[in-house]
Structures are given as structure tokens and as C-alpha cells.
C-alpha atoms as a PDB file:
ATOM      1  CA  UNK A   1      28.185  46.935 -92.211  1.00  0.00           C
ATOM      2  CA  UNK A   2      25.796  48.693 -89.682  1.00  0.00           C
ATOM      3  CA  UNK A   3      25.627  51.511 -88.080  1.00  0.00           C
ATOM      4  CA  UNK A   4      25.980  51.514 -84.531  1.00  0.00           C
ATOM      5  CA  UNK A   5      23.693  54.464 -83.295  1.00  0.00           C
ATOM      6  CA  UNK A   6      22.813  55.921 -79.422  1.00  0.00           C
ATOM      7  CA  UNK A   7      19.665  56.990 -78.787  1.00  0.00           C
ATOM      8  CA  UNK A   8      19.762  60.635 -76.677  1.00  0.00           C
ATOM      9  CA  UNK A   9      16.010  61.573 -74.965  1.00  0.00           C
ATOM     10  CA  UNK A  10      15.004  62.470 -71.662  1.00  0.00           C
ATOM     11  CA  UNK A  11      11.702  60.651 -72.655  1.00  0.00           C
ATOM     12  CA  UNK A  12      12.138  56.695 -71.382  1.00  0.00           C
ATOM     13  CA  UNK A  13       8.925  55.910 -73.439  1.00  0.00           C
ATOM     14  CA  UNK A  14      10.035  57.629 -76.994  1.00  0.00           C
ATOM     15  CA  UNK A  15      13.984  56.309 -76.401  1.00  0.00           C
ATOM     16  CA  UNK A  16      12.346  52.845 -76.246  1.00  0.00           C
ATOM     17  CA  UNK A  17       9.606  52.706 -78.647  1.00  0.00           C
ATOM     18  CA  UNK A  18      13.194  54.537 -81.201  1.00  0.00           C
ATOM     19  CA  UNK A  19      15.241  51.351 -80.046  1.00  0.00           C
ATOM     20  CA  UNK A  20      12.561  48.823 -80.713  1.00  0.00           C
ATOM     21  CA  UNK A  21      12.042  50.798 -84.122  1.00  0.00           C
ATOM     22  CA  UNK A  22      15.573  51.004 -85.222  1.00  0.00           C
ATOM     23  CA  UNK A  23      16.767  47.554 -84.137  1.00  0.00           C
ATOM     24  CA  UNK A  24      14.624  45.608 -86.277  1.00  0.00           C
ATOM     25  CA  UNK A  25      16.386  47.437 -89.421  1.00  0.00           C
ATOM     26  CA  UNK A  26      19.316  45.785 -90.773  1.00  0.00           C
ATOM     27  CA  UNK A  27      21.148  48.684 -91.073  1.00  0.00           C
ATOM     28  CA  UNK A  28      20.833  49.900 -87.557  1.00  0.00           C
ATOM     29  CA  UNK A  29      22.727  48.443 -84.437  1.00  0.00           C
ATOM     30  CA  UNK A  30      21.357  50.538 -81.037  1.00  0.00           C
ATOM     31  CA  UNK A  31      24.148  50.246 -78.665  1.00  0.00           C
ATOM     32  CA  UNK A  32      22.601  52.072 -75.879  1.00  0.00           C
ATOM     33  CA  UNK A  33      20.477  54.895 -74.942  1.00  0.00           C
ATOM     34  CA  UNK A  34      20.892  58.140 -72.443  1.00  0.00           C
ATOM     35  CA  UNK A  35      18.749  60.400 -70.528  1.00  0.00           C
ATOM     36  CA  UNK A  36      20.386  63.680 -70.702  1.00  0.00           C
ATOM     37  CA  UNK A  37      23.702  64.930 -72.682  1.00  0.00           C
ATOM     38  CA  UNK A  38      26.256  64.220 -69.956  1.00  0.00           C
ATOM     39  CA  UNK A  39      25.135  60.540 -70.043  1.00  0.00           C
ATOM     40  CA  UNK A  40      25.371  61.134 -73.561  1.00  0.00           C
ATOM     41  CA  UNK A  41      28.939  62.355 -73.573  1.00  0.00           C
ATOM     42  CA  UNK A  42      29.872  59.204 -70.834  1.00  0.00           C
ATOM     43  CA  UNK A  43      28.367  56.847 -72.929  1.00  0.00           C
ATOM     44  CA  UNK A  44      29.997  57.520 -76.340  1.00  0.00           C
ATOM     45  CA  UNK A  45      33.448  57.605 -74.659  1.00  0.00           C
ATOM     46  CA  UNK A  46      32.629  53.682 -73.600  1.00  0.00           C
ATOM     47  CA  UNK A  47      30.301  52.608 -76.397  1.00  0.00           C
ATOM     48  CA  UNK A  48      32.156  54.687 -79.045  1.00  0.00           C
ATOM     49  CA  UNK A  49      28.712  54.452 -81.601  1.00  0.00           C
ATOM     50  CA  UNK A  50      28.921  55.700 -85.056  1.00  0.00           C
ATOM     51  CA  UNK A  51      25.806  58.080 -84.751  1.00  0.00           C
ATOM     52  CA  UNK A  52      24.479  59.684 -81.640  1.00  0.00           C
ATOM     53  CA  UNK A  53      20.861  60.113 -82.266  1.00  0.00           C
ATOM     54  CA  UNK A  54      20.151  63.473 -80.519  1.00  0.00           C
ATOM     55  CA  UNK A  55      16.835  65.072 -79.003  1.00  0.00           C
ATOM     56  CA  UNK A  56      18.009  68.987 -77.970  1.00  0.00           C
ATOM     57  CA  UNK A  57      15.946  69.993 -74.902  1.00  0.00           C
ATOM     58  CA  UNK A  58      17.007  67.794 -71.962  1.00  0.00           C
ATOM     59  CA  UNK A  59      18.037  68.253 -68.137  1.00  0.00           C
ATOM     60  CA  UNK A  60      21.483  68.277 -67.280  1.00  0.00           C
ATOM     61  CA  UNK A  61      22.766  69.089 -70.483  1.00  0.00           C
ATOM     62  CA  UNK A  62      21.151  70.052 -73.273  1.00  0.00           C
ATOM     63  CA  UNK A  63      21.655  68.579 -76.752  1.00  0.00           C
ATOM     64  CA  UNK A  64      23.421  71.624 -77.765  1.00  0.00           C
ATOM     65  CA  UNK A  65      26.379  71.441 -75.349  1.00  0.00           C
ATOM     66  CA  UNK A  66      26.500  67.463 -76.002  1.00  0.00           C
ATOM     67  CA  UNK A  67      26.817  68.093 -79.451  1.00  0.00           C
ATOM     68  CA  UNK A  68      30.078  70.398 -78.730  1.00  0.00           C
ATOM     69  CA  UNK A  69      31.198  68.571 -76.331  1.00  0.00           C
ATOM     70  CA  UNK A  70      31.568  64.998 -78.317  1.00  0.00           C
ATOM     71  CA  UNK A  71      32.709  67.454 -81.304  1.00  0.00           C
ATOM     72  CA  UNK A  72      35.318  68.943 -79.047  1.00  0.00           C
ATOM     73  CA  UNK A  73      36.327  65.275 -77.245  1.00  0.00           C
ATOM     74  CA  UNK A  74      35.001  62.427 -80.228  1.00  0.00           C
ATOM     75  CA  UNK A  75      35.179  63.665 -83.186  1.00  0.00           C
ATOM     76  CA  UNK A  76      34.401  60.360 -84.642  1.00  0.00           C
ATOM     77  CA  UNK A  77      31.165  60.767 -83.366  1.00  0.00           C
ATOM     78  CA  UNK A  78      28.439  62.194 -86.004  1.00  0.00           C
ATOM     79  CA  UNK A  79      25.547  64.100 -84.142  1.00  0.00           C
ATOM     80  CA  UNK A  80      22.338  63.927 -86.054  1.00  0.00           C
ATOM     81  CA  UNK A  81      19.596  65.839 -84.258  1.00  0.00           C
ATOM     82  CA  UNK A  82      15.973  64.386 -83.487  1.00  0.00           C
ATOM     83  CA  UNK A  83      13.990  66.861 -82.009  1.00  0.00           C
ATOM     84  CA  UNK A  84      10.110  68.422 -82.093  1.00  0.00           C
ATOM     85  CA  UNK A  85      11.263  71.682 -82.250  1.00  0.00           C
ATOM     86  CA  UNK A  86      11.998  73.706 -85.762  1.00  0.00           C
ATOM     87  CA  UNK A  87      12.981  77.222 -84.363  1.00  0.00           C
ATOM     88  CA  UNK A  88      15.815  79.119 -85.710  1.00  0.00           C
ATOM     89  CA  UNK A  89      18.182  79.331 -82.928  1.00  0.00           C
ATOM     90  CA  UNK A  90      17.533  75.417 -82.038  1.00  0.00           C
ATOM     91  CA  UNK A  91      18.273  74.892 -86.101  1.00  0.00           C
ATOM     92  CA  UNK A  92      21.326  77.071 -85.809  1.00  0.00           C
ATOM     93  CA  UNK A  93      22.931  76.389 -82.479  1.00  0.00           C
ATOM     94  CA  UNK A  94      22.498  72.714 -83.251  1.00  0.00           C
ATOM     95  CA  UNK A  95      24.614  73.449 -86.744  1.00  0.00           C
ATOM     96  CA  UNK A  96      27.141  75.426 -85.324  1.00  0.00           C
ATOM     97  CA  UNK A  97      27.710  72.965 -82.251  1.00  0.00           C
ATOM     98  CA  UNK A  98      28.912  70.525 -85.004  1.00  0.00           C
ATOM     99  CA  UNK A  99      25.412  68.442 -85.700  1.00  0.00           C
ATOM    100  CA  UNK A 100      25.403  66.842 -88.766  1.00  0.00           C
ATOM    101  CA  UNK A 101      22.187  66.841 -89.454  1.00  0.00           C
ATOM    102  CA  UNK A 102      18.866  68.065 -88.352  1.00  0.00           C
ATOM    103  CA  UNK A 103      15.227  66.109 -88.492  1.00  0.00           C
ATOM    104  CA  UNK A 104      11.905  66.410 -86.717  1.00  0.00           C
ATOM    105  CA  UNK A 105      10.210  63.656 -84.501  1.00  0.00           C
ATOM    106  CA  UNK A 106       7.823  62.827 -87.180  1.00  0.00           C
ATOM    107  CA  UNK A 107       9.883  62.072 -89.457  1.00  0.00           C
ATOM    108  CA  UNK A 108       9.023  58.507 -91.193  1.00  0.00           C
ATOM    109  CA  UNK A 109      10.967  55.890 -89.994  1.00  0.00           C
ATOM    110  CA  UNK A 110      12.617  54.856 -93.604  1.00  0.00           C
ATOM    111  CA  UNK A 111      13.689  58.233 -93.846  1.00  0.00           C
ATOM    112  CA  UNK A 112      15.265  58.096 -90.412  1.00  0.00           C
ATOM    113  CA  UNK A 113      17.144  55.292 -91.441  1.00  0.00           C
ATOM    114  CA  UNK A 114      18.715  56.898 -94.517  1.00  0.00           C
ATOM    115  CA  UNK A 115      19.694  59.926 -92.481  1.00  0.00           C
ATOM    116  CA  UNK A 116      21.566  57.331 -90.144  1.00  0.00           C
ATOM    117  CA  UNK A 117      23.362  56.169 -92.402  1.00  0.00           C
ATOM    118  CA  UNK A 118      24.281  59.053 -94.485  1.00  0.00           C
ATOM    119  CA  UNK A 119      25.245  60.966 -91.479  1.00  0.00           C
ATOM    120  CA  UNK A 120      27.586  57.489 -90.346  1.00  0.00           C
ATOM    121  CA  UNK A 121      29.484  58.739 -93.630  1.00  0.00           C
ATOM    122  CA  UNK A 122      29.913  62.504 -92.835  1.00  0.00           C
ATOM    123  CA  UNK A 123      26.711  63.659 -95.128  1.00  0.00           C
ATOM    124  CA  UNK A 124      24.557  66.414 -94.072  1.00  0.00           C
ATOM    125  CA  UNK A 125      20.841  65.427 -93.511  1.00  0.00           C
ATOM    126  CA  UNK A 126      18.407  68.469 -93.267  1.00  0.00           C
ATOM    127  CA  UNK A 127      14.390  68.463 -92.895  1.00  0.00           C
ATOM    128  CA  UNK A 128      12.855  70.426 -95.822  1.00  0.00           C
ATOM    129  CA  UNK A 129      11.454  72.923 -93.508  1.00  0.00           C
ATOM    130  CA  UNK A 130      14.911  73.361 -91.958  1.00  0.00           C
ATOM    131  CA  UNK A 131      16.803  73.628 -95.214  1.00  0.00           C
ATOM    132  CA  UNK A 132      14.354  76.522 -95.851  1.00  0.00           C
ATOM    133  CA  UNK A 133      15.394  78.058 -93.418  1.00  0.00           C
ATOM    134  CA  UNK A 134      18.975  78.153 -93.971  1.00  0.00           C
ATOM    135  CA  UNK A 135      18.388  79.040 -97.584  1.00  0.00           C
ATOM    136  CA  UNK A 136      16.384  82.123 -96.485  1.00  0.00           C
ATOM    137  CA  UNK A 137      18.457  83.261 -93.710  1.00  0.00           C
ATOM    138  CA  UNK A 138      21.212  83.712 -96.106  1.00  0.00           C
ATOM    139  CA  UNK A 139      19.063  85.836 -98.548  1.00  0.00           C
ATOM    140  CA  UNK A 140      18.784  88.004 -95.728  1.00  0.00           C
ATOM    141  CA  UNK A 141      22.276  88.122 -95.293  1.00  0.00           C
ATOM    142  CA  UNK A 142      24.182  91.907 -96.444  1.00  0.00           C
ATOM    143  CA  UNK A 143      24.954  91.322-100.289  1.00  0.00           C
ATOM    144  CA  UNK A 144      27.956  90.584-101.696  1.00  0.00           C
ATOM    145  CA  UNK A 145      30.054  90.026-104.519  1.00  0.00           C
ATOM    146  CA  UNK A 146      30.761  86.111-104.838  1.00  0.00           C
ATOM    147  CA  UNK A 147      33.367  85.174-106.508  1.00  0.00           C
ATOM    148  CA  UNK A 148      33.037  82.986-109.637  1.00  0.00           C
ATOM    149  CA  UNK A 149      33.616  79.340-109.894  1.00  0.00           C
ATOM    150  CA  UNK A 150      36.579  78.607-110.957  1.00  0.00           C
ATOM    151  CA  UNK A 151      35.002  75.189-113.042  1.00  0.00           C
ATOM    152  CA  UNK A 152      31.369  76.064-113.061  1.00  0.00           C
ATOM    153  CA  UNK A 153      28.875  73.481-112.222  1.00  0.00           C
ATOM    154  CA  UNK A 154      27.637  71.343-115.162  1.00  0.00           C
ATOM    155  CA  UNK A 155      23.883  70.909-116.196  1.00  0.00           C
ATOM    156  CA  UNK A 156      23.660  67.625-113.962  1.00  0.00           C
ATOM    157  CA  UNK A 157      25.459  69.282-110.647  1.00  0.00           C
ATOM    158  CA  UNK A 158      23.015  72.084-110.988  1.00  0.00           C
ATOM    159  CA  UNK A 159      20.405  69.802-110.358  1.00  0.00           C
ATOM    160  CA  UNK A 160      22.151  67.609-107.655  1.00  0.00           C
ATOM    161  CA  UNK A 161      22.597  70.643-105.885  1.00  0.00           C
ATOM    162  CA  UNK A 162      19.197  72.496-105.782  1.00  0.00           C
ATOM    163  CA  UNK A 163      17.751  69.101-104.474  1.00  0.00           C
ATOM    164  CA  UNK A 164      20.662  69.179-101.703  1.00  0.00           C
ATOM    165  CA  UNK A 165      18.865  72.648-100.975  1.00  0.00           C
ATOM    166  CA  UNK A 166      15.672  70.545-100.244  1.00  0.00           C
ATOM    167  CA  UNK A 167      17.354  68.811 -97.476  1.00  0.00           C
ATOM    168  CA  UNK A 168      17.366  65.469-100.076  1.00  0.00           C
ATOM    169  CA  UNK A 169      19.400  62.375 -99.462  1.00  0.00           C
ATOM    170  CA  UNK A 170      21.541  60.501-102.262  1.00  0.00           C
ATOM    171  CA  UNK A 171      18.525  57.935-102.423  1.00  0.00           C
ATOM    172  CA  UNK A 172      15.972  60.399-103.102  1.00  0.00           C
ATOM    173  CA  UNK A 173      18.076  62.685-105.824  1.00  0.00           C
ATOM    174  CA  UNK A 174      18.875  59.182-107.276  1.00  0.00           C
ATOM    175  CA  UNK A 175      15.067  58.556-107.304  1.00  0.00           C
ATOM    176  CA  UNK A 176      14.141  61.761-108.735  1.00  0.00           C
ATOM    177  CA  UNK A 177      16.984  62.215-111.053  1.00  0.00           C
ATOM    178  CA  UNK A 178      16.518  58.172-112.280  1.00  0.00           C
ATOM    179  CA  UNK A 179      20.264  57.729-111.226  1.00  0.00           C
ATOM    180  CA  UNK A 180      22.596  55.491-109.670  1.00  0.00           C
ATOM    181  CA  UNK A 181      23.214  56.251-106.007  1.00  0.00           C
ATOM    182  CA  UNK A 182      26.400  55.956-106.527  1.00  0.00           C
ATOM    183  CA  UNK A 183      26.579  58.162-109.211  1.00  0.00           C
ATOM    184  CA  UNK A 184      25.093  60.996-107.262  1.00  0.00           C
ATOM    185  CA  UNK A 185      27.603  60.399-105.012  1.00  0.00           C
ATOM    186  CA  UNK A 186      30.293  60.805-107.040  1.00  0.00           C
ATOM    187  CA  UNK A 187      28.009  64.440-108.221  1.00  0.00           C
ATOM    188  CA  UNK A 188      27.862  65.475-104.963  1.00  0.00           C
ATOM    189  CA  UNK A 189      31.207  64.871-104.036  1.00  0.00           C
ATOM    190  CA  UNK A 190      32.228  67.244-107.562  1.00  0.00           C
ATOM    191  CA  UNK A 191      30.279  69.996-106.044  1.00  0.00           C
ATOM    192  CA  UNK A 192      31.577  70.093-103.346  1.00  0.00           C
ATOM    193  CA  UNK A 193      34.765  70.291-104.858  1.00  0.00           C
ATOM    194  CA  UNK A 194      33.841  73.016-107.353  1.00  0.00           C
ATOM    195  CA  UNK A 195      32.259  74.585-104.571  1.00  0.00           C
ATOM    196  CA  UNK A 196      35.266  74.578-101.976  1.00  0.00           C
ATOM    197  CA  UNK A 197      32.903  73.463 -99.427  1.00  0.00           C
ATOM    198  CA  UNK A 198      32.912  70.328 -96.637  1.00  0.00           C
ATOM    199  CA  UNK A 199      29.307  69.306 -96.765  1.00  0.00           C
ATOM    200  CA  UNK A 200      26.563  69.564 -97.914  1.00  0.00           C
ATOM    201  CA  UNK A 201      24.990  71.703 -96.030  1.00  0.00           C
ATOM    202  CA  UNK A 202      27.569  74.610 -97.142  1.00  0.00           C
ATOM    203  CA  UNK A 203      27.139  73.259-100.787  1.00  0.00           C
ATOM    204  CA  UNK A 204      23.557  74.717-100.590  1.00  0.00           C
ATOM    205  CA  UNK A 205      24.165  78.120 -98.554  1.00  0.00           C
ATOM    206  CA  UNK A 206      27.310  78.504-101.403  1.00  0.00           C
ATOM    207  CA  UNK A 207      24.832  77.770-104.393  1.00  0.00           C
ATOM    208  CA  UNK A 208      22.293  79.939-103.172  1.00  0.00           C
ATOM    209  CA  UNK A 209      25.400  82.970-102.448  1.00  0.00           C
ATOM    210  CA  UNK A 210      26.587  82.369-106.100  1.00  0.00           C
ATOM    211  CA  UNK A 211      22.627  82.572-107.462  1.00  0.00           C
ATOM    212  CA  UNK A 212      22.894  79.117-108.777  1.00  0.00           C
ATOM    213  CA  UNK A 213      19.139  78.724-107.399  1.00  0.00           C
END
């Protein structure tokens, strides 16, 4: 199966030098591109793509609103963000809108790829840089008392979940971990449960509230 992404960017040039890109990758389908968020929003509604591919800053509507708009109307919809910018509030906003994941434009294009597709099935995909900066903004948070696990994280989940902290995909903990893919699945989707989080992203912020990292 493929995943059948949109491409969101006020840019004509970068939307179709992205298209050209992405269709030449067998996991990829590009059903359409749009200028600005309320073609966005129009366009999913029609085209109904697994992944809209999302730059923030555009006329119109930003990528922002889009995102809580299609969260709000399509659910079904997974928002992964492709912007230049790495600021808090664009990080943040973009999060709480209901993005699934956040990546920079230079970003290599086989990493692009695997964030497609693990956002297609629900995962968060972080850069580095921006998992950083949800790990620190929640040491900055007011301290408080967590409350244990009530089945702690074995040896192997500890692992699994430090290297979600990095912003990793299944591939690359399977790479660095010399496991199965989908065996780190099935680890990440045991933390998650131990944690009594939804993704992945909140697997991380939990760990790092708990001192697990």
C-alpha cells in the first residue's frame, strides 16, 4: 500500500521540485498540491489523502489554522509539518493544532519518506532539534510529584523510549538497537501502554516527567 500524501506550500517551485521527489518513491502517491491552507482544507475534503504534507507560514491561512481545521473537520487526515522554521511557538502551535509530526526543509529525502509513512499510521515524527525542545521545555516546567508506573518499563523499553526522545523513527531504533522493526513496534506500542499515553510524542514528555532519562 502507499501513502497518498498533499503537498501544502505557497512556494510553486519547492511544491513541485517535493512532488517530482516524492512520486518517484514507491511508497509515496502525491495526489495534489495547494497554495495556502484553505486550498488545503478544500482539497482534502475532495482528494481525502492520507498525509497532508504541511509548510506553516502561508497567505490565506496559515498552516496552523489548516492543521485545526482538518483536525476539527477530517480527522482521518494526519498533518505532518514541513517547514524552515524551528521556533518554539511554530513547534508548539503546530503540536497543539493536532500535527503529527514536525520536520525541517532540509531534511533528507529518505528520512522524509519514513516520516510519511509513519505519520500515515498515527506515529509521531519529530526533528532532533525539535524533540529538544520539547524535552527541555518540560524541565522548565513547575516540579511535581509523578506518579509511579504501575508496570515499570523493562531494560529494552527504556531504551526504545530515550531514542523516541531523539525524535527517532521505528527504522532507525531498529537500526541502532539491531532489532526487528516490527519488534520495536510492538516496544513502542508497550510504552505507551505502561505510560498511559497516545503517541509518541507524550511517551517522551511522560519519560522525561517520571526521570526515566
Amino acid at each position: 500500500m502507499t501513502v497518498r500524501v498533499l503537498i501544502v506550500d505557497d512556494q510553486a517551485l519547492f511544491r513541485e521540485a517535493l512532488a517530482t521527489l516524492l512520486e518517484v518513491q514507491p511508497e509515496i502517491d502525491v495526489v495534489g498540491e495547494a497554495a495556502n491552507g484553505e486550498e488545503a482544507v478544500r482539497l482534502c475534503a475532495e482528494l481525502r489523502p492520507d498525509v497532508a504534507l504541511m509548510d506553516l507560514r502561508m497567505p490565506v491561512l496559515d498552516g496552523i489554522a489548516a492543521t485545526a481545521r482538518l483536525r476539527a473537520e477530517q480527522p482521518g487526515v494526519r498533518v505532518l509539518a514541513l517547514t524552515t522554521f524551528d521556533d518554539d511557538e511554530d513547534v508548539f502551535a503546530a503540536l497543539r493544532a493536532g500535527a503529527v509530526g514536525y520536520l525541517l526543509k532540509d531534511v533528507s529525502s529518505t528520512r522524509l519518506v519514513e516520516a510519511l509513512v509513519a505519520a500515515e499510521r498515527g506515529e509521531s515524527v519529530l526533528q532532533p532539534s525539535v524533540a529538544a525542545k520539547l524535552v527541555a521545555r518540560v524541565a522548565r516546567l513547575p516540579a511535581e510529584t509523578p506518579q509511579p508506573l504501575v508496570t515499570p518499563l523493562s531494560e529494552r523499553e527504556l531504551e526504545v523510549v530515550r531514542l523516541l526522545a531523539d525524535g527517532r523513527s521505528n527504522r532507525e531504533i531498529a537500526k541502532t538497537l539491531f532489532l526487528a522493526e516490527g519488534t520495536v513496534k510492538n516496544l513502542v506500542t508497550s510504552v505507551l501502554s505502561k505510560l498511559q499515553v497516545r503517541d509518541r510524542t507524550q511517551a517522551a514528555l511522560r519519560a522525561k516527567e517520571l526521570g526515566l532519562f
